[in-house]
PDB file of N, CA and C in Angstrom:
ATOM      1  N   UNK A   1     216.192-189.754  55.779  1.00  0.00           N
ATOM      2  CA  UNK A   1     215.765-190.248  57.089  1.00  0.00           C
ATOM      3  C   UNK A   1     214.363-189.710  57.388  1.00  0.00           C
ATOM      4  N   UNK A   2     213.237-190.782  57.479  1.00  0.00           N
ATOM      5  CA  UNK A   2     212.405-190.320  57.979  1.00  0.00           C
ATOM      6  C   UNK A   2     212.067-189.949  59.585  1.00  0.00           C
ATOM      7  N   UNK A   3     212.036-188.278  60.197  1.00  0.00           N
ATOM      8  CA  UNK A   3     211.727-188.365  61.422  1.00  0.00           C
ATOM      9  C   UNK A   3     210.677-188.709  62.593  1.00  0.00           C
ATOM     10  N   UNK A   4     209.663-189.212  61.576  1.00  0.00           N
ATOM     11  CA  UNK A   4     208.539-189.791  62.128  1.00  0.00           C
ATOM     12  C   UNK A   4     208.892-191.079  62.622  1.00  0.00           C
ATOM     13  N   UNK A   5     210.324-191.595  62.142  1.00  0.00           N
ATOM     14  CA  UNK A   5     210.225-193.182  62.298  1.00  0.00           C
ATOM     15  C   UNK A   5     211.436-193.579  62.986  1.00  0.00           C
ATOM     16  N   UNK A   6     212.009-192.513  63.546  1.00  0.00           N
ATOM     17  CA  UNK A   6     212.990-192.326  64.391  1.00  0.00           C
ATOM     18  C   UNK A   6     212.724-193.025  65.650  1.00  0.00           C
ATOM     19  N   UNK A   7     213.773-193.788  65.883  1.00  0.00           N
ATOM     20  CA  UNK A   7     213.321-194.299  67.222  1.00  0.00           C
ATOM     21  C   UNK A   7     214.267-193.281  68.784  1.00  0.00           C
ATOM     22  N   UNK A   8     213.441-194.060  69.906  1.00  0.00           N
ATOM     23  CA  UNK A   8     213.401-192.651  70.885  1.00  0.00           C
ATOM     24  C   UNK A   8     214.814-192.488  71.199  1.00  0.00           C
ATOM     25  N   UNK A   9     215.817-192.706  71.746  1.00  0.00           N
ATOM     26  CA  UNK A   9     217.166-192.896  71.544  1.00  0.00           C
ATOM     27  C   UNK A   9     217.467-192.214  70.590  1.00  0.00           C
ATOM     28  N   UNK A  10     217.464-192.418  69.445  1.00  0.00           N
ATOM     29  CA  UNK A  10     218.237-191.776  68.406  1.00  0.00           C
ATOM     30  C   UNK A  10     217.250-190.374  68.158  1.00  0.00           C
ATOM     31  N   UNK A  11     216.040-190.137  68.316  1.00  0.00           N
ATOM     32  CA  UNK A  11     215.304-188.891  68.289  1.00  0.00           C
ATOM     33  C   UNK A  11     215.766-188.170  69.583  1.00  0.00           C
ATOM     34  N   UNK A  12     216.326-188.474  70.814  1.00  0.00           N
ATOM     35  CA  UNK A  12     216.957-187.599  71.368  1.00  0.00           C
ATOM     36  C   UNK A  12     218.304-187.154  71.305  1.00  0.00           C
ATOM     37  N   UNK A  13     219.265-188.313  70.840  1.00  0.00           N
ATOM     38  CA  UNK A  13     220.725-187.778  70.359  1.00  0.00           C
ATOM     39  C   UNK A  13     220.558-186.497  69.252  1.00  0.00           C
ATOM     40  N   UNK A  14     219.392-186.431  68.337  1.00  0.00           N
ATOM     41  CA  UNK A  14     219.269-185.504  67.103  1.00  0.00           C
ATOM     42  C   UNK A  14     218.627-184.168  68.100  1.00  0.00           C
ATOM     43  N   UNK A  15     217.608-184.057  68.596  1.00  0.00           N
ATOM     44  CA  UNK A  15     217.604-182.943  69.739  1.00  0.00           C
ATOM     45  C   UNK A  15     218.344-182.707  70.518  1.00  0.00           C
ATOM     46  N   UNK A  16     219.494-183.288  70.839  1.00  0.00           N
ATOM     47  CA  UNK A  16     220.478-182.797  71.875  1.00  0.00           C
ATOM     48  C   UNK A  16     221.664-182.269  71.481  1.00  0.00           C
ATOM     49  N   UNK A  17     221.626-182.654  69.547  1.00  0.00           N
ATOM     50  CA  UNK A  17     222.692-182.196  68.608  1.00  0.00           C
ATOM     51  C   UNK A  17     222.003-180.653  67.681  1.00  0.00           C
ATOM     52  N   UNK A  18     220.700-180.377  68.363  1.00  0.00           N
ATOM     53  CA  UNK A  18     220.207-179.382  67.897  1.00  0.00           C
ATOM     54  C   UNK A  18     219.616-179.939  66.254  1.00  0.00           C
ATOM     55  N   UNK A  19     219.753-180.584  65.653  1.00  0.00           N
ATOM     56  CA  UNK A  19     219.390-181.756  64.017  1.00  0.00           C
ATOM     57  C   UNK A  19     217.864-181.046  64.183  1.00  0.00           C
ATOM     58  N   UNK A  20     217.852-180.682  62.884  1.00  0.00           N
ATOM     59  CA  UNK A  20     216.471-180.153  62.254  1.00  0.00           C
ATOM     60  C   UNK A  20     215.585-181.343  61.850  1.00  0.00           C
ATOM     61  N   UNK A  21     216.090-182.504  61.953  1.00  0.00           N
ATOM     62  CA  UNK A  21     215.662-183.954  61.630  1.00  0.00           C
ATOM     63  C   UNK A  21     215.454-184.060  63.134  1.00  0.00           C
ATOM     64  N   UNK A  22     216.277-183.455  63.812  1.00  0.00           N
ATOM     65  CA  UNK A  22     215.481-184.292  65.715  1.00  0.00           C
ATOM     66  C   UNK A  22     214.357-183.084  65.513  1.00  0.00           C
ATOM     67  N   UNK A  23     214.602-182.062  65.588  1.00  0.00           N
ATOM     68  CA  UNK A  23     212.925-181.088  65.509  1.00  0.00           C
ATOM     69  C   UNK A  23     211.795-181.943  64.542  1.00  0.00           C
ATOM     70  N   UNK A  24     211.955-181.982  63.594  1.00  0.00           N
ATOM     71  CA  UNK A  24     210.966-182.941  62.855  1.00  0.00           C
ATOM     72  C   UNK A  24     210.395-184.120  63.746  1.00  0.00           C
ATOM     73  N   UNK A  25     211.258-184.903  63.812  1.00  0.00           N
ATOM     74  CA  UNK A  25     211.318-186.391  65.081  1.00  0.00           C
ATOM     75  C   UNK A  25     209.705-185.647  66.037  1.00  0.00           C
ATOM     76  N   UNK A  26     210.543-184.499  66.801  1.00  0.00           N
ATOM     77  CA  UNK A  26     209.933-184.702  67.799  1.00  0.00           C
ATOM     78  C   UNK A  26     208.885-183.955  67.618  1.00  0.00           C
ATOM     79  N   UNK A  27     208.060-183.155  66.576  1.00  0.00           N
ATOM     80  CA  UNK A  27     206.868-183.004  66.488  1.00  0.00           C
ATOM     81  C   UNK A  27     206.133-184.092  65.774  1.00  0.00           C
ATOM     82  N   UNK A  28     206.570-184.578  64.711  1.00  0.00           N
ATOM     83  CA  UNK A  28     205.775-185.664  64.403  1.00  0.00           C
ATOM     84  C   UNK A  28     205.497-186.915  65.180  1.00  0.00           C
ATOM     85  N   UNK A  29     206.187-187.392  65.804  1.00  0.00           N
ATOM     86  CA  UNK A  29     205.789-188.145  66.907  1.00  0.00           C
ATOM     87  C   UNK A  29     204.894-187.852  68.040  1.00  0.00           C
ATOM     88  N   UNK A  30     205.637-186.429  68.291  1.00  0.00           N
ATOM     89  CA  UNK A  30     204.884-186.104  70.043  1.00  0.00           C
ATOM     90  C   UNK A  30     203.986-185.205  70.214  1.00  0.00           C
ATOM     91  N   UNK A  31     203.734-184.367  69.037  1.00  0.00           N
ATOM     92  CA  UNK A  31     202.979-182.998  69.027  1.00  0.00           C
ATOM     93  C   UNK A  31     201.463-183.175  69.218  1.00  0.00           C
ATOM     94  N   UNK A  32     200.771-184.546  68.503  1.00  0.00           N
ATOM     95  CA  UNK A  32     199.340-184.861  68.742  1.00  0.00           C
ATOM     96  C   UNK A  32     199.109-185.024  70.513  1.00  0.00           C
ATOM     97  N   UNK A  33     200.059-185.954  71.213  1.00  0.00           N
ATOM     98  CA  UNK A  33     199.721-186.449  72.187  1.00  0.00           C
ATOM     99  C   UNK A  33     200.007-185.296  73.226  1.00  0.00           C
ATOM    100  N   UNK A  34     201.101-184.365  72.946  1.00  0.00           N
ATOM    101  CA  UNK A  34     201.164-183.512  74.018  1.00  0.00           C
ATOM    102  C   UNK A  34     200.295-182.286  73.935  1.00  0.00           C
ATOM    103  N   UNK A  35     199.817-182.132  72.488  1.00  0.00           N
ATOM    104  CA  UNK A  35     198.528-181.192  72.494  1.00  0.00           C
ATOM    105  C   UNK A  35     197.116-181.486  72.954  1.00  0.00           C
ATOM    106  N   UNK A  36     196.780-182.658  72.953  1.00  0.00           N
ATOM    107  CA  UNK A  36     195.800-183.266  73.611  1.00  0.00           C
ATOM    108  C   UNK A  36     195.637-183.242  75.005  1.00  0.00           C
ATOM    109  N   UNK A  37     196.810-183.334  75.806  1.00  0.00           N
ATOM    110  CA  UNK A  37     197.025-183.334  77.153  1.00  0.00           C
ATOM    111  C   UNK A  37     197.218-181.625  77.149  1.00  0.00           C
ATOM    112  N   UNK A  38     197.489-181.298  76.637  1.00  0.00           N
ATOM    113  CA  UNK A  38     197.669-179.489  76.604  1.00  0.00           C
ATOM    114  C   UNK A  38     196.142-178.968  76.720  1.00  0.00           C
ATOM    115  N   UNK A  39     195.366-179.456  75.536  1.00  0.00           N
ATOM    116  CA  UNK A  39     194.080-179.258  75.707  1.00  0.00           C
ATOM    117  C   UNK A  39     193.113-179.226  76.714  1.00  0.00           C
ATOM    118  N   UNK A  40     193.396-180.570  77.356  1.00  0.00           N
ATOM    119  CA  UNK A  40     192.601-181.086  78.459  1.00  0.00           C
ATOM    120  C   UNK A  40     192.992-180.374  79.604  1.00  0.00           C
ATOM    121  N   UNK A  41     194.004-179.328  79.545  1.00  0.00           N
ATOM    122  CA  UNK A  41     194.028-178.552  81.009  1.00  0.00           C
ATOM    123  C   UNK A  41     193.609-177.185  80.615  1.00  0.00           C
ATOM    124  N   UNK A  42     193.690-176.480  79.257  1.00  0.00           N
ATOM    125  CA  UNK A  42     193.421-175.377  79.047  1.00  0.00           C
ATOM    126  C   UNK A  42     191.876-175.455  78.265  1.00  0.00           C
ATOM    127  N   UNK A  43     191.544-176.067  77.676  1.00  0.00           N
ATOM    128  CA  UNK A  43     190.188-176.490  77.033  1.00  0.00           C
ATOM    129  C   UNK A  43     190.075-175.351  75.985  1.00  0.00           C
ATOM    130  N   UNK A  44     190.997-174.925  75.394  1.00  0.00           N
ATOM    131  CA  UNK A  44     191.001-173.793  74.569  1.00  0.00           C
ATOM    132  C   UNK A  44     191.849-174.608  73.260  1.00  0.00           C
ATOM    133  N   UNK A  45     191.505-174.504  72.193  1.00  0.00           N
ATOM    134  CA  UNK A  45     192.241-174.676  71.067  1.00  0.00           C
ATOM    135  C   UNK A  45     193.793-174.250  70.860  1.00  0.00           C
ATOM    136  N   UNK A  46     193.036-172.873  70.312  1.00  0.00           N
ATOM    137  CA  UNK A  46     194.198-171.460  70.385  1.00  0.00           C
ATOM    138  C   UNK A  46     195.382-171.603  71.444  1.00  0.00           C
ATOM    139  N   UNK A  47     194.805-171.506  72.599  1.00  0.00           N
ATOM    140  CA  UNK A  47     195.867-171.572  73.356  1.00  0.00           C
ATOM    141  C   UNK A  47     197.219-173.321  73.958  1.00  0.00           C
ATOM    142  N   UNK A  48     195.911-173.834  73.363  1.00  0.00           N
ATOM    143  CA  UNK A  48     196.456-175.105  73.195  1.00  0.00           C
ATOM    144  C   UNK A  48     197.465-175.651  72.142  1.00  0.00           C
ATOM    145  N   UNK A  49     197.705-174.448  71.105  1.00  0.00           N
ATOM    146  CA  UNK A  49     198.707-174.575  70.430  1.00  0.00           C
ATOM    147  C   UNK A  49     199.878-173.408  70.755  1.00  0.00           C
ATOM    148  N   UNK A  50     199.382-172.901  71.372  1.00  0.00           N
ATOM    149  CA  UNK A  50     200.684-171.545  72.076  1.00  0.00           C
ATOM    150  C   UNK A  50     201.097-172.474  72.733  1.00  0.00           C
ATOM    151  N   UNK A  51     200.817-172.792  73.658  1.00  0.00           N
ATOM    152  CA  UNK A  51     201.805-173.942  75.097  1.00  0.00           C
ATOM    153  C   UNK A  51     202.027-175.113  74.436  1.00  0.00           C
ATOM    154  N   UNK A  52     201.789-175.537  72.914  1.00  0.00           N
ATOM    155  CA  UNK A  52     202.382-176.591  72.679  1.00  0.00           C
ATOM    156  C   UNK A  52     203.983-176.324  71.835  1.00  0.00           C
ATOM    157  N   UNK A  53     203.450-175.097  71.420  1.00  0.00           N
ATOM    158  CA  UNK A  53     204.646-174.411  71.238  1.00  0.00           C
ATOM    159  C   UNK A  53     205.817-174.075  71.544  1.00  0.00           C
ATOM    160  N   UNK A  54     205.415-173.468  73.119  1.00  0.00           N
ATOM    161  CA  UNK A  54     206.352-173.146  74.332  1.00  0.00           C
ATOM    162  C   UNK A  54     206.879-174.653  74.782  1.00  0.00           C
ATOM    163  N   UNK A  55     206.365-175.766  74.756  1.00  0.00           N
ATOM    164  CA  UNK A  55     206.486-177.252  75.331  1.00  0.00           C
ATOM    165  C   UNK A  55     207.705-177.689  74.315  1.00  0.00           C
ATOM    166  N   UNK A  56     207.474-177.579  73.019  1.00  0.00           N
ATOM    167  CA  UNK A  56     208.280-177.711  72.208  1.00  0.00           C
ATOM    168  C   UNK A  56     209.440-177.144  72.056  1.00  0.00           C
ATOM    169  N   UNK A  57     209.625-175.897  72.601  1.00  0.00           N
ATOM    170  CA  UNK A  57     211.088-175.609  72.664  1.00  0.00           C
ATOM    171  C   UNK A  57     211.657-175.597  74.103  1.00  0.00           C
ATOM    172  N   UNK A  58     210.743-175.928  75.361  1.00  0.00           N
ATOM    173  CA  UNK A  58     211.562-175.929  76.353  1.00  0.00           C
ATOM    174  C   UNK A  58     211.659-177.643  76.366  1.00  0.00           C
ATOM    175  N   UNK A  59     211.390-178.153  75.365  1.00  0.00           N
ATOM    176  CA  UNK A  59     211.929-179.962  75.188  1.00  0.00           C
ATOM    177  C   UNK A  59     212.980-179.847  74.486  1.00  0.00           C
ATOM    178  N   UNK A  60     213.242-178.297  73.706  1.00  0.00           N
ATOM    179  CA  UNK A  60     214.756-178.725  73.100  1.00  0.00           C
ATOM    180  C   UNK A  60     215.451-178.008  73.231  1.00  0.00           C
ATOM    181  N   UNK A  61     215.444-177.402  74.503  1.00  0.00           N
ATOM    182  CA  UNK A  61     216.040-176.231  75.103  1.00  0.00           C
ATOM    183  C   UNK A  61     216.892-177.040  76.412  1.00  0.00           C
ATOM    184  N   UNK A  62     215.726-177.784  76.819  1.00  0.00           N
ATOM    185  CA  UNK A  62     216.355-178.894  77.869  1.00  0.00           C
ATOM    186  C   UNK A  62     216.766-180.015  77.950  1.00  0.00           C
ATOM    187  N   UNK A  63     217.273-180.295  76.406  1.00  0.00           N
ATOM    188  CA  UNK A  63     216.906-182.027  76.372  1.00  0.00           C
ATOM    189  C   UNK A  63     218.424-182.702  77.047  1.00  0.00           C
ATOM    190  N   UNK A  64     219.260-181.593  76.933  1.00  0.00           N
ATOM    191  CA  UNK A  64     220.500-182.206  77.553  1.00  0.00           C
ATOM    192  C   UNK A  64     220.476-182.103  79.458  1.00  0.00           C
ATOM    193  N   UNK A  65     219.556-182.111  80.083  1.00  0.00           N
ATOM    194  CA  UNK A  65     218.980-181.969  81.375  1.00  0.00           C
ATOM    195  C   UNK A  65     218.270-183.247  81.626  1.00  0.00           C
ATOM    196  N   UNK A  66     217.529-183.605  80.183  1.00  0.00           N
ATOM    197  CA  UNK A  66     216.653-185.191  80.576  1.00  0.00           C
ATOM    198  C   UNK A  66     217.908-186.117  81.054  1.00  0.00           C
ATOM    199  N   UNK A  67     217.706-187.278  81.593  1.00  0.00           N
ATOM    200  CA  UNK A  67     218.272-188.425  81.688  1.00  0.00           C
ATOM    201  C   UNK A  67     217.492-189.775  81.710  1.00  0.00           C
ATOM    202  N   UNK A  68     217.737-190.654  80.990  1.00  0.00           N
ATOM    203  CA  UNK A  68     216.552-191.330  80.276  1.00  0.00           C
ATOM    204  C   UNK A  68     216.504-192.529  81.697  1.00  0.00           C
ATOM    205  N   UNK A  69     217.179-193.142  82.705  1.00  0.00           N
ATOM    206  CA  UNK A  69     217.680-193.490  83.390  1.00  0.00           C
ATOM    207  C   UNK A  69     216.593-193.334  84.365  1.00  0.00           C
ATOM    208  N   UNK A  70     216.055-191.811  84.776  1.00  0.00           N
ATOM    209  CA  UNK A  70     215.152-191.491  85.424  1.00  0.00           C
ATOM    210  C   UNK A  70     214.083-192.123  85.322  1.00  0.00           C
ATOM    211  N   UNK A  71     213.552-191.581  84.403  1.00  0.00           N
ATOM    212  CA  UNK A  71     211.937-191.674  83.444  1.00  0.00           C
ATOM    213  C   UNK A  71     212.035-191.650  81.887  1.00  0.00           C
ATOM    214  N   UNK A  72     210.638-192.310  81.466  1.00  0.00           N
ATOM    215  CA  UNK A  72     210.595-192.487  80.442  1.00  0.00           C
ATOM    216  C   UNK A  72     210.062-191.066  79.715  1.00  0.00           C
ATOM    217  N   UNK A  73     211.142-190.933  78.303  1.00  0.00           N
ATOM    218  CA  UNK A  73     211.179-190.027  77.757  1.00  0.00           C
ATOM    219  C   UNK A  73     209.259-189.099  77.701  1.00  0.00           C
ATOM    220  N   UNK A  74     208.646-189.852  77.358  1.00  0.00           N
ATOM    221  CA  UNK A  74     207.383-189.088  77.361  1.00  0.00           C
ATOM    222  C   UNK A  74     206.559-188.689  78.435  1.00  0.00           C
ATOM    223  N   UNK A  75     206.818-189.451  79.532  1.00  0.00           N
ATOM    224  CA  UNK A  75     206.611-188.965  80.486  1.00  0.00           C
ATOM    225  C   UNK A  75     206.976-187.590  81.112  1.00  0.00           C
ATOM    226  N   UNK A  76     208.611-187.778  80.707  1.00  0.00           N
ATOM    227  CA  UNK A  76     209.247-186.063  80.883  1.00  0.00           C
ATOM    228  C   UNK A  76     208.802-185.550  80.305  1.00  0.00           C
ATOM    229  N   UNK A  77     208.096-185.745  79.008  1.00  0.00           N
ATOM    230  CA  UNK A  77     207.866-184.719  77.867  1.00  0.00           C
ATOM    231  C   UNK A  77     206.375-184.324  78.482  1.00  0.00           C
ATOM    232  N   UNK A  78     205.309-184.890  79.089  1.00  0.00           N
ATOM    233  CA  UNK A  78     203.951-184.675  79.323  1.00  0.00           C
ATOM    234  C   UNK A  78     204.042-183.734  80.668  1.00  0.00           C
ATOM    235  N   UNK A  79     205.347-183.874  81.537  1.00  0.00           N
ATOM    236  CA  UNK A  79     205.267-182.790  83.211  1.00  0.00           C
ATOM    237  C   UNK A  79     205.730-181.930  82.466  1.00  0.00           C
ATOM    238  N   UNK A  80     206.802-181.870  81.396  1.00  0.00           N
ATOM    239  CA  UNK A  80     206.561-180.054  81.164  1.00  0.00           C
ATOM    240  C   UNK A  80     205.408-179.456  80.112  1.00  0.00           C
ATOM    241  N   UNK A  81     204.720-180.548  79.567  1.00  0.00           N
ATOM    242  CA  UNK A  81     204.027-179.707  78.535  1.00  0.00           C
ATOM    243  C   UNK A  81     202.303-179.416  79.891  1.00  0.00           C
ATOM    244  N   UNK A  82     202.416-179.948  80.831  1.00  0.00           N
ATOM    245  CA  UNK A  82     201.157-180.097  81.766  1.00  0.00           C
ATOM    246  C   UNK A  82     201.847-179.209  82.554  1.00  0.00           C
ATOM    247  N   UNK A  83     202.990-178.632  83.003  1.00  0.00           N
ATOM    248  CA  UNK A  83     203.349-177.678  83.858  1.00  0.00           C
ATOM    249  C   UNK A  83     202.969-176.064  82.908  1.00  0.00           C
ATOM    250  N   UNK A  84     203.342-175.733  81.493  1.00  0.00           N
ATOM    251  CA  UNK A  84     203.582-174.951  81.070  1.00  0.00           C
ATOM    252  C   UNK A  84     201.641-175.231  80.821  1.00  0.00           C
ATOM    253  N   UNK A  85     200.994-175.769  81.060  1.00  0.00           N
ATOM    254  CA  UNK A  85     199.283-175.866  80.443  1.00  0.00           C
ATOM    255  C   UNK A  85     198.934-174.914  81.622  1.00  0.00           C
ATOM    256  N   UNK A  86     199.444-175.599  82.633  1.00  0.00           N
ATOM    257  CA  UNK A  86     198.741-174.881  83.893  1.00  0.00           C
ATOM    258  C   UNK A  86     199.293-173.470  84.173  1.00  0.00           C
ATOM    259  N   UNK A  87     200.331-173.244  83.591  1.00  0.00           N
ATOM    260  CA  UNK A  87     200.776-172.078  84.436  1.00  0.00           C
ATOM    261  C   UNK A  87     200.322-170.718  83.141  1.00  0.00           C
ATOM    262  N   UNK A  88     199.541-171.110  81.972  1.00  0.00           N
ATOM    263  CA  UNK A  88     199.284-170.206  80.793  1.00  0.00           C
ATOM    264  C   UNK A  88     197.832-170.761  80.932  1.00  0.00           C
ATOM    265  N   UNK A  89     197.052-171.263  81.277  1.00  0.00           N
ATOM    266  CA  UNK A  89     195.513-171.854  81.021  1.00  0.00           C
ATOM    267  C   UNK A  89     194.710-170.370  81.537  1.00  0.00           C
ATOM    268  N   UNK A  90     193.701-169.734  81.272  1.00  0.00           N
ATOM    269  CA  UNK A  90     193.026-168.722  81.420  1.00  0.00           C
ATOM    270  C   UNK A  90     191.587-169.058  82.543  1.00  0.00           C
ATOM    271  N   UNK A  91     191.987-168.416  83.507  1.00  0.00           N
ATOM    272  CA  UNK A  91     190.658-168.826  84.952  1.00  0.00           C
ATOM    273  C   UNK A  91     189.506-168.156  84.267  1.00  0.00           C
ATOM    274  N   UNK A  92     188.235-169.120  84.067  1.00  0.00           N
ATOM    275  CA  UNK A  92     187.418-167.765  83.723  1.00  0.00           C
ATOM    276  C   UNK A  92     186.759-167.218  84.896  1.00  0.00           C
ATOM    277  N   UNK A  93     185.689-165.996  84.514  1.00  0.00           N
ATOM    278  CA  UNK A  93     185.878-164.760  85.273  1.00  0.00           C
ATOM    279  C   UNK A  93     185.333-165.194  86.564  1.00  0.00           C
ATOM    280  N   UNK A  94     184.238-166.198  85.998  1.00  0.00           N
ATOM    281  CA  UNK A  94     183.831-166.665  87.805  1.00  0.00           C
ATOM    282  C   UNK A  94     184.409-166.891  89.061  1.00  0.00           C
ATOM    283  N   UNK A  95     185.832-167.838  88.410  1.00  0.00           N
ATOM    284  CA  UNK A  95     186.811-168.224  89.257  1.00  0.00           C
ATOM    285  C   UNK A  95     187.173-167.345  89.717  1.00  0.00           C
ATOM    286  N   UNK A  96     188.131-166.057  89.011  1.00  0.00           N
ATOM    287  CA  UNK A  96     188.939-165.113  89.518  1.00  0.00           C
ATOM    288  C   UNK A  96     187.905-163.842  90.348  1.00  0.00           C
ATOM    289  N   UNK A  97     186.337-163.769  90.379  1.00  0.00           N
ATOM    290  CA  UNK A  97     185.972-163.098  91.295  1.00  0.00           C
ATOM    291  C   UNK A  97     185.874-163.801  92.735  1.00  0.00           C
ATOM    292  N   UNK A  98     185.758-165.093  92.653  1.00  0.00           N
ATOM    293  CA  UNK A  98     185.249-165.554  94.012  1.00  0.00           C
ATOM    294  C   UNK A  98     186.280-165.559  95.250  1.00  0.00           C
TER     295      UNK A  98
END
């Protein structure tokens, strides 16, 4: 089974069954786009792969919390990887004196 070619439905039944094939799934699919948006709030590389990190396991830490019913799966996936950007992004020093 390739997990790149997993479709979204069945890439979340495999993350919600814990499947080392849904971990695969869901970085090869989602890891460019949610690091990019990771980027664009922290503007740091480095750290743009720590919080994509942290994004990545609180997506499969929580995936039995999503409900697809709500919102669309990537959408959920972009408020926590943009919640966890902002709350780890580094003020520089200008900010934090003023």
């Amino acid at each position: 089974m390739n997990p790149s070619l997993l479709a979204k439905n069945e890439l979340l039944k495999l993350i919600r069954a814990k499947s080392r094939v849904g971990a695969e799934g869901l970085y090869d699919q989602y890891a460019v786009v949610l690091r990019l948006a990771i980027f664009r709030i922290t503007g740091d590389r480095d750290l743009s792969n720590i919080v994509l990190e942290k994004t990545l396991h609180k997506i499969w830490d929580s995936a039995a919390l999503y409900n697809e019913q709500e919102t669309p799966l990537l959408t959920w996936m972009l408020v926590i990887a943009k919640g966890l950007a902002l709350e780890n992004r580094v003020m520089p020093a200008a900010t934090l004196s003023a």
